[in-house]
C-alpha atoms as a PDB file:
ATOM      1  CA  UNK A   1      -0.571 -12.414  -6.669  1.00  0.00           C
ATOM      2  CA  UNK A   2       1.257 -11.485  -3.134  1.00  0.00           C
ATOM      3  CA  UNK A   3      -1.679 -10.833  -0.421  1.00  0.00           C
ATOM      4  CA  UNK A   4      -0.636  -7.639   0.149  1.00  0.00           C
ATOM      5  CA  UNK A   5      -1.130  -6.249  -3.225  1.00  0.00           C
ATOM      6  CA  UNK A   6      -4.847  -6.231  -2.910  1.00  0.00           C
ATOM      7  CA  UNK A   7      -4.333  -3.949   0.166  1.00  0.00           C
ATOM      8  CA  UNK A   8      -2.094  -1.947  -1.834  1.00  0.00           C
ATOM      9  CA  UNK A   9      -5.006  -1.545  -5.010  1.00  0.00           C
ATOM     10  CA  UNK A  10      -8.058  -0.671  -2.114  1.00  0.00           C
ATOM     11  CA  UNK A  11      -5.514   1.880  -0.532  1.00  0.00           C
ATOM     12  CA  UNK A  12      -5.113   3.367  -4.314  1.00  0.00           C
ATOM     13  CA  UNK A  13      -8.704   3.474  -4.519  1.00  0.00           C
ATOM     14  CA  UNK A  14      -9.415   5.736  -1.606  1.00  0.00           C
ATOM     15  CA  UNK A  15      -6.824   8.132  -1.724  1.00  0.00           C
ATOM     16  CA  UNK A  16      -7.920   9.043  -5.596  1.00  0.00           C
ATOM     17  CA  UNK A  17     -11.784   8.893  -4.795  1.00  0.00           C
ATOM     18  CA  UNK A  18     -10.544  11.157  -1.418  1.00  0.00           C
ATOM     19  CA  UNK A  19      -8.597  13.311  -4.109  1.00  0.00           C
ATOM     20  CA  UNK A  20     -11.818  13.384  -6.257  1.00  0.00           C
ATOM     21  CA  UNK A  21     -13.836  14.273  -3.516  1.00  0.00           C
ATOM     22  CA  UNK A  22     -11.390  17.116  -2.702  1.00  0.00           C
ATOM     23  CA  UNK A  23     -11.671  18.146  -6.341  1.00  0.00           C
ATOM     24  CA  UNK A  24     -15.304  18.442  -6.252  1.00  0.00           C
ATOM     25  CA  UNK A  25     -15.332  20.222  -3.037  1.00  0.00           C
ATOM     26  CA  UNK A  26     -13.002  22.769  -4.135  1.00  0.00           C
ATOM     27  CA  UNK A  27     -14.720  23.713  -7.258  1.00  0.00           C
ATOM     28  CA  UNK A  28     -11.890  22.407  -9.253  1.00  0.00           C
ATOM     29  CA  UNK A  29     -12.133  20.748 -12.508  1.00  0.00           C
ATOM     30  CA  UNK A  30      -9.856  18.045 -14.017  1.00  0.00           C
ATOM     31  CA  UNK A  31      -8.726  20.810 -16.085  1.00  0.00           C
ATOM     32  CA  UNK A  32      -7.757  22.991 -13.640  1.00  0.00           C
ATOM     33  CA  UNK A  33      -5.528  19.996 -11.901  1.00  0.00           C
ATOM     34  CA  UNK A  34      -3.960  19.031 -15.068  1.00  0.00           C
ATOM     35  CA  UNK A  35      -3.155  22.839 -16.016  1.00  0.00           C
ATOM     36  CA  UNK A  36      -1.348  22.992 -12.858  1.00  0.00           C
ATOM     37  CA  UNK A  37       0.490  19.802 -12.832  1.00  0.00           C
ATOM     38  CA  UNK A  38       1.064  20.455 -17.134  1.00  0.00           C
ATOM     39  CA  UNK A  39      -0.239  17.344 -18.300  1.00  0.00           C
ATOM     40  CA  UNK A  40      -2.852  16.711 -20.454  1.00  0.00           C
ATOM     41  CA  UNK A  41      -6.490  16.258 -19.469  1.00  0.00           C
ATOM     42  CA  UNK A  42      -6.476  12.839 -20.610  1.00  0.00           C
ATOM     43  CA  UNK A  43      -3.282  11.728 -18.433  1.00  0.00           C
ATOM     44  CA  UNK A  44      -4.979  13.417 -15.494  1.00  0.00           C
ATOM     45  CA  UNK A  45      -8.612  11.571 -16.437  1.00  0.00           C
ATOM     46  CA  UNK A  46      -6.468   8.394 -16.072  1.00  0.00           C
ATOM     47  CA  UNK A  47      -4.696   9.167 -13.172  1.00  0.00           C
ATOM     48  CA  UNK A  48      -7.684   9.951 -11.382  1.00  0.00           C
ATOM     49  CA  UNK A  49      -9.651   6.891 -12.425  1.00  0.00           C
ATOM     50  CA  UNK A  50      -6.875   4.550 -11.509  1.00  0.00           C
ATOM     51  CA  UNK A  51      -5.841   3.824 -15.026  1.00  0.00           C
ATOM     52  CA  UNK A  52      -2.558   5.200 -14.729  1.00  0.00           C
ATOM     53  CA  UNK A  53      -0.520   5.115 -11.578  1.00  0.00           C
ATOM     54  CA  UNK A  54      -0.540   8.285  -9.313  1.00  0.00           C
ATOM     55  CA  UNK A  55       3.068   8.987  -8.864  1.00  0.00           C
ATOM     56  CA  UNK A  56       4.518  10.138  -5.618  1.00  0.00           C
ATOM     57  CA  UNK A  57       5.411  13.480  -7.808  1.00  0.00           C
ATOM     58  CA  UNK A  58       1.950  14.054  -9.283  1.00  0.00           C
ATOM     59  CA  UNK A  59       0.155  13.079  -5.690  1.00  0.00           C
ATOM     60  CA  UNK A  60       2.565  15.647  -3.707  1.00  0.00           C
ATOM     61  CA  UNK A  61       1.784  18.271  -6.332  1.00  0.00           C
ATOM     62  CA  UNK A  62      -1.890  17.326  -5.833  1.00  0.00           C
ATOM     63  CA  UNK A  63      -1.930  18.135  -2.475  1.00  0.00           C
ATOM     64  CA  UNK A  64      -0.571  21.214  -3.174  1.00  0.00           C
ATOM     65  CA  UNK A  65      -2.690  22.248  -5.734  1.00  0.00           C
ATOM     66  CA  UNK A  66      -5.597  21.475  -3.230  1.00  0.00           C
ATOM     67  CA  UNK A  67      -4.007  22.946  -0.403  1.00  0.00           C
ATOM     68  CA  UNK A  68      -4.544  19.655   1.476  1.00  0.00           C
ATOM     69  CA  UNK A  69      -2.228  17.930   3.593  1.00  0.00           C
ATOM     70  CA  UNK A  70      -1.169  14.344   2.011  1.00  0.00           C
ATOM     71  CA  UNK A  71      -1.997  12.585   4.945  1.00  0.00           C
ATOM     72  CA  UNK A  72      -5.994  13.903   4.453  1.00  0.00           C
ATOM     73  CA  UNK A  73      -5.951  11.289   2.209  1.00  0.00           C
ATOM     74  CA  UNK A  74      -5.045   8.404   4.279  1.00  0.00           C
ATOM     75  CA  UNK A  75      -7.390   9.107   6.893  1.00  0.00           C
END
């Protein structure tokens, strides 16, 4: 496995607990996310917990949803 791809996996990990966190703080459910991005609650579940890659798409349309900036989640 490349070096860099553990980099890449840690990175994952904080922008979808950062996106969890924003969740929570919001009020918002994984229901409401996956209402607004039309997926199922299940896809979103896996998604969030790093089963499933977060897609540029879906993370853009995440931001939106919680009227957050993208790079908030980088910081």
């Amino acid at each position: 496995m490349p070096p860099f791809r553990n980099k890449d996996t840690s990175l994952t990990k904080t922008v979808l607990s950062k996106i969890k966190l924003a969740r929570f703080q919001k009020g918002y459910s994984q229901q409401n996310i996956e209402s607004e991005l039309d997926i199922s609650q299940n896809a979103y579940h896996k998604i969030e917990s790093g089963e499933t890659k977060l897609t540029l798409e879906h993370f853009l349309n995440i931001c939106s949803i919680l009227d957050e900036k993208p790079n908030t989640f980088f910081d």
